[in-house]
C-alpha atoms as a PDB file:
ATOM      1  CA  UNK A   1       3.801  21.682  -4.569  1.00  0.00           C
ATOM      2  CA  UNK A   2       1.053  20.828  -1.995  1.00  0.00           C
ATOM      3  CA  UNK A   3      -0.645  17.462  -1.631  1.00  0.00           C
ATOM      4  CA  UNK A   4      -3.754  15.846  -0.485  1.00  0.00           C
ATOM      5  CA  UNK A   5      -3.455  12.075   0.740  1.00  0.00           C
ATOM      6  CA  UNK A   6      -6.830  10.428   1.178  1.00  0.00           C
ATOM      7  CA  UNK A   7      -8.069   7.309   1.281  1.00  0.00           C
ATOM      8  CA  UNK A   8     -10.769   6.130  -0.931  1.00  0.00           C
ATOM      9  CA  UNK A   9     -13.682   5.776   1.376  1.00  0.00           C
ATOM     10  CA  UNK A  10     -17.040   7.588   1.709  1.00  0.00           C
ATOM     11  CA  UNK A  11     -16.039  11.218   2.132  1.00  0.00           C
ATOM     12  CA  UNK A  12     -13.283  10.941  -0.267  1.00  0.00           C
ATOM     13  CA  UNK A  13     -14.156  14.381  -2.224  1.00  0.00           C
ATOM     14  CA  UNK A  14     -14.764  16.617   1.075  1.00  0.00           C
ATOM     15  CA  UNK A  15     -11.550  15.080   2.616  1.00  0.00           C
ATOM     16  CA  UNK A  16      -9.896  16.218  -0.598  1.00  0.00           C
ATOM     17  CA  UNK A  17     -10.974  19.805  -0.128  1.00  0.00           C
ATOM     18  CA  UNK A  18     -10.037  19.992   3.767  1.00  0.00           C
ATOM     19  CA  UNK A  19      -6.575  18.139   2.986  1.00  0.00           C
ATOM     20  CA  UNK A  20      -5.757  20.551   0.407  1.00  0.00           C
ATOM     21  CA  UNK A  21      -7.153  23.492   2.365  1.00  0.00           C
ATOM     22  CA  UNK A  22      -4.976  22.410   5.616  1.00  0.00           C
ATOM     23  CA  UNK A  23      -2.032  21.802   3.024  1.00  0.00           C
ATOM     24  CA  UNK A  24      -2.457  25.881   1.778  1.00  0.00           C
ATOM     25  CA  UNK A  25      -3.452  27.328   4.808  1.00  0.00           C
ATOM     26  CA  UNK A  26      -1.363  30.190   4.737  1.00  0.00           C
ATOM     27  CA  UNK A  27      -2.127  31.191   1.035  1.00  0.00           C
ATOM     28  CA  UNK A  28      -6.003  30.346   1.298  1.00  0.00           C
ATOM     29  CA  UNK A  29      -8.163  32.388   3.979  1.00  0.00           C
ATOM     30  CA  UNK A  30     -11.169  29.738   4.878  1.00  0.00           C
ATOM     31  CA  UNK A  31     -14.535  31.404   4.655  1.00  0.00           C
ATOM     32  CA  UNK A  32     -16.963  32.412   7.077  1.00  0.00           C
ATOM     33  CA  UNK A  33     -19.969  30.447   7.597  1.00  0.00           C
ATOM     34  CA  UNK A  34     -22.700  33.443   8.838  1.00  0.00           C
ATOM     35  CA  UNK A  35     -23.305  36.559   7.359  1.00  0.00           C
ATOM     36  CA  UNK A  36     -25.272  39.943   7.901  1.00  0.00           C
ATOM     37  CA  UNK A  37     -28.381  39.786   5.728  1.00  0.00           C
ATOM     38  CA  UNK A  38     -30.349  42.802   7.067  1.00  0.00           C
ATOM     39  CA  UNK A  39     -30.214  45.651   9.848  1.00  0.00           C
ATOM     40  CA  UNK A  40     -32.714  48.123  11.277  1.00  0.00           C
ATOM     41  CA  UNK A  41     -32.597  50.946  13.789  1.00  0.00           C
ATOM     42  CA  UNK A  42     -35.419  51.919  15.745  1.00  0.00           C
ATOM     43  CA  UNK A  43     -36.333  52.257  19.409  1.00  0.00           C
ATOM     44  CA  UNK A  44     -34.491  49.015  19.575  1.00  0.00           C
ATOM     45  CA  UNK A  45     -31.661  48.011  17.243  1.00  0.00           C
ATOM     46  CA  UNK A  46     -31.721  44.507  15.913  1.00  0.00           C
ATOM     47  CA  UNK A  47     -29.818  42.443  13.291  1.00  0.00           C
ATOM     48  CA  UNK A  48     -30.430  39.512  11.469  1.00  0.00           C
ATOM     49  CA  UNK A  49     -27.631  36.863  10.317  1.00  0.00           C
ATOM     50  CA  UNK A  50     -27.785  33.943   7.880  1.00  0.00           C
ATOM     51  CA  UNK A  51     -25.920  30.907   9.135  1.00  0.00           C
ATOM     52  CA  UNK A  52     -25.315  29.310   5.821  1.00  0.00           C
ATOM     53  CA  UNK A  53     -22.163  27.377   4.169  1.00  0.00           C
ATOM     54  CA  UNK A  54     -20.350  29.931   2.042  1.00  0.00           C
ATOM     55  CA  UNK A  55     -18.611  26.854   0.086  1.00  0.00           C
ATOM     56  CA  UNK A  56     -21.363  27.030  -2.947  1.00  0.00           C
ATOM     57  CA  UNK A  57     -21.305  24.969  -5.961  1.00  0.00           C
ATOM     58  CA  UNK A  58     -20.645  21.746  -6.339  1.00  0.00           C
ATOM     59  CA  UNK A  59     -16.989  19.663  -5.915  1.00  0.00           C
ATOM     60  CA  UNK A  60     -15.793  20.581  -9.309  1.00  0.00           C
ATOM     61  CA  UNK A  61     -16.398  24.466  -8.609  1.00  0.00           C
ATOM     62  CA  UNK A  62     -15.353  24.392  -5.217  1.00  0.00           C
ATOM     63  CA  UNK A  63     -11.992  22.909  -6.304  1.00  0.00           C
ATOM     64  CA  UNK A  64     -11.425  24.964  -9.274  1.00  0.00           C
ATOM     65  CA  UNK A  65     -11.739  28.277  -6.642  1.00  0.00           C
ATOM     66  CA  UNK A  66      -8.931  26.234  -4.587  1.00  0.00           C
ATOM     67  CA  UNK A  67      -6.332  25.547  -7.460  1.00  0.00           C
ATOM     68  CA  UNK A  68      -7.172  29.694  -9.141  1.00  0.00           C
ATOM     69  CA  UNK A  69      -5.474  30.586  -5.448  1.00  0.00           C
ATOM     70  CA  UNK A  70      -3.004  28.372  -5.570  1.00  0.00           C
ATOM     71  CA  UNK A  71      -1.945  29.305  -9.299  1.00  0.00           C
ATOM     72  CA  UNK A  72      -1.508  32.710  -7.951  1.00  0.00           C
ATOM     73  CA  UNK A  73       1.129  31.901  -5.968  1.00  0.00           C
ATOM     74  CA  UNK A  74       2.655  29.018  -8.993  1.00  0.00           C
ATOM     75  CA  UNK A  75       1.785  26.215  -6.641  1.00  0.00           C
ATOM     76  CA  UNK A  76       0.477  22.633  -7.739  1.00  0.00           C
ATOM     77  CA  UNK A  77      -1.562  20.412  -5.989  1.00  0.00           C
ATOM     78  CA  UNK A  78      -0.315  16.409  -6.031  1.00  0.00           C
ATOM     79  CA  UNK A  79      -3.718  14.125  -4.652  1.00  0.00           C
ATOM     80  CA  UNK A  80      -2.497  10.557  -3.885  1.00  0.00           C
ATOM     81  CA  UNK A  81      -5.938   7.992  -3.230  1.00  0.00           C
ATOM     82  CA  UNK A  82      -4.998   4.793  -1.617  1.00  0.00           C
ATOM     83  CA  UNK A  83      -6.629   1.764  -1.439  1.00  0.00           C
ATOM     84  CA  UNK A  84      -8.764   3.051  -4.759  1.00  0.00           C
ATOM     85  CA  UNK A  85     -12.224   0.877  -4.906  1.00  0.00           C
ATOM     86  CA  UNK A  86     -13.479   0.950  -8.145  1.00  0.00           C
ATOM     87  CA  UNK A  87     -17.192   0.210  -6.939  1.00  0.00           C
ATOM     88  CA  UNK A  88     -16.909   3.664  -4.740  1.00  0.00           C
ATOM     89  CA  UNK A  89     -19.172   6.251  -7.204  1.00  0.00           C
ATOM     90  CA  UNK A  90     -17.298   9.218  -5.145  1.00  0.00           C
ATOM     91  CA  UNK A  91     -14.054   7.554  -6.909  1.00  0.00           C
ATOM     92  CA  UNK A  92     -15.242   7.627 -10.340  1.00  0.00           C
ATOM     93  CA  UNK A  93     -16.661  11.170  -9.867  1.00  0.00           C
ATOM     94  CA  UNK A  94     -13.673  12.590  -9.442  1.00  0.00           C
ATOM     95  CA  UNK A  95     -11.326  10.574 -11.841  1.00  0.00           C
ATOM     96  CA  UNK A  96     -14.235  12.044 -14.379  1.00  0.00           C
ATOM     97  CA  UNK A  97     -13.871  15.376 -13.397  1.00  0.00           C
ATOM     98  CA  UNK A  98      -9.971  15.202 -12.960  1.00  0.00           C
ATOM     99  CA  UNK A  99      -9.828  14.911 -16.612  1.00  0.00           C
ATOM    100  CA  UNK A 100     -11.248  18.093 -16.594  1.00  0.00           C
ATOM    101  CA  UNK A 101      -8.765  20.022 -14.425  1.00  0.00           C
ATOM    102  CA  UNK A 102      -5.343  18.270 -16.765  1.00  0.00           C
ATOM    103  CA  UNK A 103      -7.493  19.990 -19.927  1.00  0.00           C
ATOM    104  CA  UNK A 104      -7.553  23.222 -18.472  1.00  0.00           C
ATOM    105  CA  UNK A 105      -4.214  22.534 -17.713  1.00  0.00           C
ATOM    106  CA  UNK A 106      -4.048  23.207 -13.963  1.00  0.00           C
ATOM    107  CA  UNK A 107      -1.021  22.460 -11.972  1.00  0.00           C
ATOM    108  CA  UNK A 108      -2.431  18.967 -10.812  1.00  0.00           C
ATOM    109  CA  UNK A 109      -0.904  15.900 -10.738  1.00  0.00           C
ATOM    110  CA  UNK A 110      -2.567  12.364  -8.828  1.00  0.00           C
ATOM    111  CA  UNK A 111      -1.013   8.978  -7.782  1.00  0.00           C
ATOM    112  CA  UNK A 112      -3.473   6.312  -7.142  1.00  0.00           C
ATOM    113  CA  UNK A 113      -2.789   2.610  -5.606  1.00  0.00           C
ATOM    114  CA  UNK A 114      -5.018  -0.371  -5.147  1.00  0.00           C
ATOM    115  CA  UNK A 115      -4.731  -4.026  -5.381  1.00  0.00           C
ATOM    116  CA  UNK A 116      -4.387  -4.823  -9.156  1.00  0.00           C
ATOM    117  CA  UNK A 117      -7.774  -6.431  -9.955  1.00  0.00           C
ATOM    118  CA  UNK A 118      -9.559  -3.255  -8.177  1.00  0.00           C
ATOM    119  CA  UNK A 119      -6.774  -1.097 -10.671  1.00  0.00           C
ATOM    120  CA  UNK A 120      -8.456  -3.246 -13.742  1.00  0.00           C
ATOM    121  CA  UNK A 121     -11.564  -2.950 -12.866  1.00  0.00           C
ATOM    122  CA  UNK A 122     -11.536   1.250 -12.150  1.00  0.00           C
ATOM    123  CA  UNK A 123      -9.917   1.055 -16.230  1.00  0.00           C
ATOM    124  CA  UNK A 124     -12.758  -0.885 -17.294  1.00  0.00           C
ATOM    125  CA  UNK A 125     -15.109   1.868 -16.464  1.00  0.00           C
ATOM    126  CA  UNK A 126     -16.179   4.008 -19.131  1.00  0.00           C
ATOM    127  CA  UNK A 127     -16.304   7.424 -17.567  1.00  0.00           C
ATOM    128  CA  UNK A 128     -12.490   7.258 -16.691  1.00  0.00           C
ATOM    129  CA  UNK A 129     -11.206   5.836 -19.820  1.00  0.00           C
ATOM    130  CA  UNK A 130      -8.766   8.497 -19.609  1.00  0.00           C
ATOM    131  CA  UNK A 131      -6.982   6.925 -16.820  1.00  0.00           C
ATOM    132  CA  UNK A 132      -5.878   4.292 -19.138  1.00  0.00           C
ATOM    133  CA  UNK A 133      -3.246   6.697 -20.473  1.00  0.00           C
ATOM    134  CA  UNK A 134      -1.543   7.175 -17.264  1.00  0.00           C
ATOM    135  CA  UNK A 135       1.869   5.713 -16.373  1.00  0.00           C
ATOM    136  CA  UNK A 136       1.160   1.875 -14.417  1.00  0.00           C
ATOM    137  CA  UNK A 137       3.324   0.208 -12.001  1.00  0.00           C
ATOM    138  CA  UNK A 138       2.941  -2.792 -10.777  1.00  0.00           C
ATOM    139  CA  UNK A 139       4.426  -3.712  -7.473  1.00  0.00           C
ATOM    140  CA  UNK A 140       4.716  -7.207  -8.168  1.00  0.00           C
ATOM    141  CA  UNK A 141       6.536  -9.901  -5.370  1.00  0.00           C
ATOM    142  CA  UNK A 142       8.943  -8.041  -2.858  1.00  0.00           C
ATOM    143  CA  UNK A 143      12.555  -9.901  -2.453  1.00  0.00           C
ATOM    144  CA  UNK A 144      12.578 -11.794   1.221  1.00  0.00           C
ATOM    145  CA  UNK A 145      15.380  -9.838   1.796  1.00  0.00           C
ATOM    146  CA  UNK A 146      13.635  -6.170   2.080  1.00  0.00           C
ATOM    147  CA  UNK A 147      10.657  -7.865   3.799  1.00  0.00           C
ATOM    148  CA  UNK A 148      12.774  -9.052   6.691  1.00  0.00           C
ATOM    149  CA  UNK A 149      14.439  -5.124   6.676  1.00  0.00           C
ATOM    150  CA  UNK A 150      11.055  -3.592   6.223  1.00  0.00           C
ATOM    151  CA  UNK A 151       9.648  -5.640   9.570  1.00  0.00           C
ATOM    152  CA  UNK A 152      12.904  -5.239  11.453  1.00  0.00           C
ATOM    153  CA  UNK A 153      13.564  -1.822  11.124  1.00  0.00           C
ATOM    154  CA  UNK A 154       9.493  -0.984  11.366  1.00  0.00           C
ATOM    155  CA  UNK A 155       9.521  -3.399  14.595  1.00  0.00           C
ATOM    156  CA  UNK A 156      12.717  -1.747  16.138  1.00  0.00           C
ATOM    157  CA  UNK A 157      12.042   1.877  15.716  1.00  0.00           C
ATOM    158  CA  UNK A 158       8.579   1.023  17.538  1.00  0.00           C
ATOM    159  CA  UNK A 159      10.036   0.365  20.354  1.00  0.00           C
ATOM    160  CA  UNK A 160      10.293  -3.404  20.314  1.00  0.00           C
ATOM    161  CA  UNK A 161      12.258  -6.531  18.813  1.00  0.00           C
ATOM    162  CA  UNK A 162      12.048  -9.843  17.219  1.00  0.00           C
ATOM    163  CA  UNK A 163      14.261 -12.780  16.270  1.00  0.00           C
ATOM    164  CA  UNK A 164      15.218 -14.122  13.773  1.00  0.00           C
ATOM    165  CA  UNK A 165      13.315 -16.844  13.180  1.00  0.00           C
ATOM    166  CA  UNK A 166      10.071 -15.148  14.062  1.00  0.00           C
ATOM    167  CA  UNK A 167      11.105 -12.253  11.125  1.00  0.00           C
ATOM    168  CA  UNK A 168      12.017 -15.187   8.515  1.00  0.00           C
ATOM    169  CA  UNK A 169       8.125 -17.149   9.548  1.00  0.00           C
ATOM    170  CA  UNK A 170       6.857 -13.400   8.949  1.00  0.00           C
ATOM    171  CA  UNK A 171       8.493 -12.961   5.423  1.00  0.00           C
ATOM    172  CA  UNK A 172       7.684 -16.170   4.295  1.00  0.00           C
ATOM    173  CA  UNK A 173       4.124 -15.550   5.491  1.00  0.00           C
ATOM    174  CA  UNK A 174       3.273 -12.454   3.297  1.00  0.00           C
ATOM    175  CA  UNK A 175       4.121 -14.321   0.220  1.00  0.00           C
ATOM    176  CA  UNK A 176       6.198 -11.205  -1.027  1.00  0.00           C
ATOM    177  CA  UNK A 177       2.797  -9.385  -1.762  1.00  0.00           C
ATOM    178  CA  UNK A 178       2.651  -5.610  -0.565  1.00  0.00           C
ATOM    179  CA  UNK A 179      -0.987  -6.324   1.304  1.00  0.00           C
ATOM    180  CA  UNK A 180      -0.065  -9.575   3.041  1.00  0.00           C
ATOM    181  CA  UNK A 181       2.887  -7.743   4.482  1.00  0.00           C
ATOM    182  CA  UNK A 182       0.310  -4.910   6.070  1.00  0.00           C
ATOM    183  CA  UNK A 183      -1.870  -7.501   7.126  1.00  0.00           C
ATOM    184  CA  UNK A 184       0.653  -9.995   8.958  1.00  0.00           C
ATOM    185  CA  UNK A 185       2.712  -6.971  10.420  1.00  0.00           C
ATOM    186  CA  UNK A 186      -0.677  -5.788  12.043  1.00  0.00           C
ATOM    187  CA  UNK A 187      -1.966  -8.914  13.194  1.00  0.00           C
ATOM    188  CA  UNK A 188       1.136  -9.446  14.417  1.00  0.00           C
ATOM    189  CA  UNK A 189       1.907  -6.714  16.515  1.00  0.00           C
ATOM    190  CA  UNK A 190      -1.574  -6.994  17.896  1.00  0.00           C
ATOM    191  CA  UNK A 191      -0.707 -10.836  19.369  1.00  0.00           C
ATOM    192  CA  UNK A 192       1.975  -9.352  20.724  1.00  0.00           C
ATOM    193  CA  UNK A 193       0.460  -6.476  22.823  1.00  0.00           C
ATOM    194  CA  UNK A 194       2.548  -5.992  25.530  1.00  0.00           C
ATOM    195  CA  UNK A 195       5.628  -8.003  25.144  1.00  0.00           C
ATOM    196  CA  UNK A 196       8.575  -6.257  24.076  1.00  0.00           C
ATOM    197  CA  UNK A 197       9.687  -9.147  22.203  1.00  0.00           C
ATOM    198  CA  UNK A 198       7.829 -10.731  18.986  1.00  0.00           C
ATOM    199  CA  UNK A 199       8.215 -14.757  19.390  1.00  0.00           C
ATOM    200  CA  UNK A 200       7.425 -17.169  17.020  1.00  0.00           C
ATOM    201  CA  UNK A 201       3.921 -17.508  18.776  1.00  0.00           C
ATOM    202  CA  UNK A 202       2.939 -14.353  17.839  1.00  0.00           C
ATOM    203  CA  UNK A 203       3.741 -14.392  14.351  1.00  0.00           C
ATOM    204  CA  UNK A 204       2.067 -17.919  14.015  1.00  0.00           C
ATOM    205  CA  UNK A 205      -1.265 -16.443  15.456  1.00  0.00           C
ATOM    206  CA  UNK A 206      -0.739 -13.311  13.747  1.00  0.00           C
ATOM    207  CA  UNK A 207      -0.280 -14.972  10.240  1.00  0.00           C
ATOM    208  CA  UNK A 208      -3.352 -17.198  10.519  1.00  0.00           C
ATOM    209  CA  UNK A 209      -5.336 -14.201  11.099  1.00  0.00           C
ATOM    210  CA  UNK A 210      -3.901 -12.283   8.467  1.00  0.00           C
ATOM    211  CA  UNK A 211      -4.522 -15.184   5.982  1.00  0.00           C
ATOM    212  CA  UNK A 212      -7.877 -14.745   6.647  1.00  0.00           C
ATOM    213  CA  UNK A 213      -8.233 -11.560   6.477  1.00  0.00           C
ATOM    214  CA  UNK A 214      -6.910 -11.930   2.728  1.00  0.00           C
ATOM    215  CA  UNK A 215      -9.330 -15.167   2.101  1.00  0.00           C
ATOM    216  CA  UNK A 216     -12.389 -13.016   3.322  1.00  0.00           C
ATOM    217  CA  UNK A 217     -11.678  -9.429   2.235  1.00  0.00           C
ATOM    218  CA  UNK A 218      -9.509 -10.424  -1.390  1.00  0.00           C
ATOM    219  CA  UNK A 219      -9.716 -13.997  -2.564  1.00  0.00           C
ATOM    220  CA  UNK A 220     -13.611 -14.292  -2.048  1.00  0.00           C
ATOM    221  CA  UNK A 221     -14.224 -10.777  -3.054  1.00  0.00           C
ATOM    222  CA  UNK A 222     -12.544 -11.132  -6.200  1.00  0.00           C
ATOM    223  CA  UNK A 223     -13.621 -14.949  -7.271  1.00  0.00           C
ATOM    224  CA  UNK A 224     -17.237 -13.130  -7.228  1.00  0.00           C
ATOM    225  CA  UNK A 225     -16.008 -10.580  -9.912  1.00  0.00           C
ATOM    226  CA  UNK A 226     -14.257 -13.233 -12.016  1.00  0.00           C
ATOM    227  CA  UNK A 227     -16.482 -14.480 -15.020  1.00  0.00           C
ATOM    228  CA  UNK A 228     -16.847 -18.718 -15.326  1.00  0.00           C
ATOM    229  CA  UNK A 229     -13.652 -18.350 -18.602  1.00  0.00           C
ATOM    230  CA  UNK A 230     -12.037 -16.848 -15.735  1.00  0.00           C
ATOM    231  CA  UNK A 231     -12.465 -18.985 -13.488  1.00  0.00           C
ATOM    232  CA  UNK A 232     -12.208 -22.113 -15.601  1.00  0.00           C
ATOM    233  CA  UNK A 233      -8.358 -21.189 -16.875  1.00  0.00           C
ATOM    234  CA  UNK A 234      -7.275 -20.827 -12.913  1.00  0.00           C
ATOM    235  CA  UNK A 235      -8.479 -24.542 -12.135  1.00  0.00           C
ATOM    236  CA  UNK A 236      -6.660 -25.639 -15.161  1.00  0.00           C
ATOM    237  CA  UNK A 237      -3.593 -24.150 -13.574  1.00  0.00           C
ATOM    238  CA  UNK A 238      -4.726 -26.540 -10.645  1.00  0.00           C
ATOM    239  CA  UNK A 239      -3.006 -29.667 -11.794  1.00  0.00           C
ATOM    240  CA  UNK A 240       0.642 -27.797 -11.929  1.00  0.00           C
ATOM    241  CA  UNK A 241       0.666 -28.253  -8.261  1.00  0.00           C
ATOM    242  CA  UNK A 242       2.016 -24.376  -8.345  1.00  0.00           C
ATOM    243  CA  UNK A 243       4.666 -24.912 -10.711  1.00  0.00           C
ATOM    244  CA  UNK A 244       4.476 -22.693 -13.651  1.00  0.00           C
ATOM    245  CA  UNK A 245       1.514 -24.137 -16.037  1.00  0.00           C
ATOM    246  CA  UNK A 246       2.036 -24.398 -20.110  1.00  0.00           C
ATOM    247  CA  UNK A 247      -0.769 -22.203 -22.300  1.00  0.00           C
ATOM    248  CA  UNK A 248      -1.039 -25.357 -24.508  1.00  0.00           C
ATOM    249  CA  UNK A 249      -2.223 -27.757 -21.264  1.00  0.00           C
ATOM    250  CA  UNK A 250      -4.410 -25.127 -19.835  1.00  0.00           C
ATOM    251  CA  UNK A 251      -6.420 -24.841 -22.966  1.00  0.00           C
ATOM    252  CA  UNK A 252      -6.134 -28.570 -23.516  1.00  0.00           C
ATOM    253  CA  UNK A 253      -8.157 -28.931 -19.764  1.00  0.00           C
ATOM    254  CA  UNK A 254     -10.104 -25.865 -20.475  1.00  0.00           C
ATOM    255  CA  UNK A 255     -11.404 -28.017 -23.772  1.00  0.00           C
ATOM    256  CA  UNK A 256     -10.242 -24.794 -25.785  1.00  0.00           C
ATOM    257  CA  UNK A 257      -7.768 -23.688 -28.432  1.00  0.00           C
ATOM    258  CA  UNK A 258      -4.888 -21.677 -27.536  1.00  0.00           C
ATOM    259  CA  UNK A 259      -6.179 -18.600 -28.995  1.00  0.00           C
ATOM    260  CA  UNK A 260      -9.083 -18.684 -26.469  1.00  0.00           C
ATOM    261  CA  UNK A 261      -7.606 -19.092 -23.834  1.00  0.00           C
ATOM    262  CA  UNK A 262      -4.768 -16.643 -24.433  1.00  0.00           C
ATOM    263  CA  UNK A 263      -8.201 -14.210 -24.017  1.00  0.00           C
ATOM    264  CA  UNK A 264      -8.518 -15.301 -20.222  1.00  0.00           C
ATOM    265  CA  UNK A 265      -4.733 -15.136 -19.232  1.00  0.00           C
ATOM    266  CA  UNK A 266      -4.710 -11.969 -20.385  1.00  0.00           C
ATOM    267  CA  UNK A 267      -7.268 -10.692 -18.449  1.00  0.00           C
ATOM    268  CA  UNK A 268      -6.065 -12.428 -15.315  1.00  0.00           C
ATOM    269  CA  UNK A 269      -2.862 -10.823 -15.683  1.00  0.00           C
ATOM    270  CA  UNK A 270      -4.099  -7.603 -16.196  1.00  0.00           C
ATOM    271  CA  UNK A 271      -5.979  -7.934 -12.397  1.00  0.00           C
ATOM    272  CA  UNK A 272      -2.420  -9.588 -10.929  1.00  0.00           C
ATOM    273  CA  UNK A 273      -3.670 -12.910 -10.266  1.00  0.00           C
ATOM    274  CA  UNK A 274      -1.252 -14.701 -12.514  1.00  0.00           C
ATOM    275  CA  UNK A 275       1.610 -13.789 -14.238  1.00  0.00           C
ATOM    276  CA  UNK A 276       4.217 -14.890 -17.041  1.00  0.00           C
ATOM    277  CA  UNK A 277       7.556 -16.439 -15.625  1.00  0.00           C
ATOM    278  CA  UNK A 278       8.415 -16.999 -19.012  1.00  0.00           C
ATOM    279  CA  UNK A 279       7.063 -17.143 -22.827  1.00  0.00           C
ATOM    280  CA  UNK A 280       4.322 -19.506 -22.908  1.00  0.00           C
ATOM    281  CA  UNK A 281       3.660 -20.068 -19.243  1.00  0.00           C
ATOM    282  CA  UNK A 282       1.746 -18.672 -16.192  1.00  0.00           C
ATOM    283  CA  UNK A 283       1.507 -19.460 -12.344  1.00  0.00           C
ATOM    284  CA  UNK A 284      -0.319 -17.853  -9.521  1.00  0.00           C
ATOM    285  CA  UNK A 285       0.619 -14.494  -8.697  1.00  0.00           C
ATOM    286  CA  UNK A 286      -1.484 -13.863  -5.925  1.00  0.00           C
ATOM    287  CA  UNK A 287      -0.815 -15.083  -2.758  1.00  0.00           C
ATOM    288  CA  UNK A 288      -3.441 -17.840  -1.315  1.00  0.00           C
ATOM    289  CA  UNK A 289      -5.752 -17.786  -4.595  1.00  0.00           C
ATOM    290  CA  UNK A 290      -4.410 -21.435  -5.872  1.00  0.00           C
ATOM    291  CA  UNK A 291      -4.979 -22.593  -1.807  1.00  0.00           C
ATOM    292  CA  UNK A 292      -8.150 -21.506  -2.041  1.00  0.00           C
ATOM    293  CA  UNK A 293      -9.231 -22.993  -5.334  1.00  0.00           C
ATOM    294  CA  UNK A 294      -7.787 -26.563  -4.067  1.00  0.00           C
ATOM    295  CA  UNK A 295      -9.900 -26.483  -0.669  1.00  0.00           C
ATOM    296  CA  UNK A 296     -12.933 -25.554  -2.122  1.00  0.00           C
END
């Protein structure tokens, strides 16, 4: 099977098409962009060419001609989108027309990752209501213990090193969330620059920046998105000081029964900002969102 790995960014569909061409080079010839539209001979001879695309029709036809070739030779095609954003219209395009290549029952099969609450809200949408169907898997936290490996072993084969308490400030830092752990690992190494050692200083600076990043490009981003029932069950989880809150106080300082606010943890767990420890309880799930909601 050949695959296509993309990110989801502007472009996504015609990086699709090039990834999967470069992926089946050998058993698909790439087309030529000119050809010979008229000739004449005379006193003088003289051609005319056509410079033109030869790739006509649009993403859904292109790809079909890709995957008959491929079926030829009992290949499949795997496309894996990272980083899905569910407010990219190239995105939803092609989860709707995806649907289209599983009924004609093509070899195709797709793996798609985001954050959770940009998951939820690419569900929500209407055109790709079939997604809903598809196998989930949430991440959830990551044990200290393979965060410190991860870093080390990442670190190390890069040519550098760190100590021990510099990799235990680094775990700690990411929370045990799969982002965090890309964003403090790359702020980070960038503090670092040239030292062939990581200190403590580094991961300090590196950390603060990272936390930011998360504040600025998650937390705030996703407090926008979050309707006022939303955002009135996660300050009743305020008072809990981070311990795991009980359904029956929340909807006691929400001013609401139960049953209504059973509505809003369900949604919030759905988009990974809480989750259940246990039967009738919730805490935070996502790193820095209760922070945030106490400073401001």
């Amino acid at each position: 099977m050949d695959s296509a790995n993309v990110t989801a960014r502007p472009g996504m569909l015609e990086d699709i098409l090039e990834r999967t061409m470069d992926a089946a080079n050998e058993f698909i010839e790439r087309p030529s962009f000119k050809r010979l539209t008229s000739l004449s001979i005379s006193s003088l001879f003289s051609a005319s060419w056509e410079y033109r695309n030869s790739d006509s029709g649009n993403w859904r036809t292109r790809m079909s001609r890709i995957l008959d070739v491929l079926a030829e030779y009992s290949i499949g095609l795997l496309i894996t989108i990272d980083e899905i954003d569910p407010n990219l219209e190239e995105l939803i395009d092609f989860s709707a027309t995806f649907q289209h290549f599983v009924r004609e029952d093509r070899k195709v099969a797709l793996f798609m990752a985001g954050l959770p609450v940009n998951v939820s809200a690419l569900l929500s949408d209407k055109s790709v209501s079939f997604l809903r169907r598809a196998a989930q898997h949430q991440l959830g936290r990551i044990e200290d213990a393979d965060i410190t490996d991860a870093f080390r072993e990442t670190i190390e084969e890069a040519g550098k090193s760190i100590g021990d308490d510099a990799l235990s400030l680094a775990a700690e830092a990411t929370g045990g969330f799969v982002y965090m752990m890309q964003l403090v690992g790359f702020r980070t190494w960038i503090e670092a620059e040239d030292s062939s050692v990581i200190e403590v200083t580094h991961v300090e600076r590196g950390a603060e920046l990272a936390r930011r990043d998360f504040v600025n490009g998650i937390i705030k981003k996703t407090l926008q998105d979050l309707s006022d029932g939303d955002i009135a069950f996660l300050e009743a989880m305020l008072p809990d000081k981070g311990h795991p809150s009980l359904m029956n106080d929340i909807a006691e300082r929400m001013g609401k029964t139960p049953n209504y606010a059973r509505v809003y943890r369900t949604r919030l767990v759905e988009q990974g900002l809480i989750s259940a420890p246990r039967r009738g309880f919730v805490e935070f799930e996502m790193p820095l969102l209760r922070e945030y909601l106490m400073e401001n």
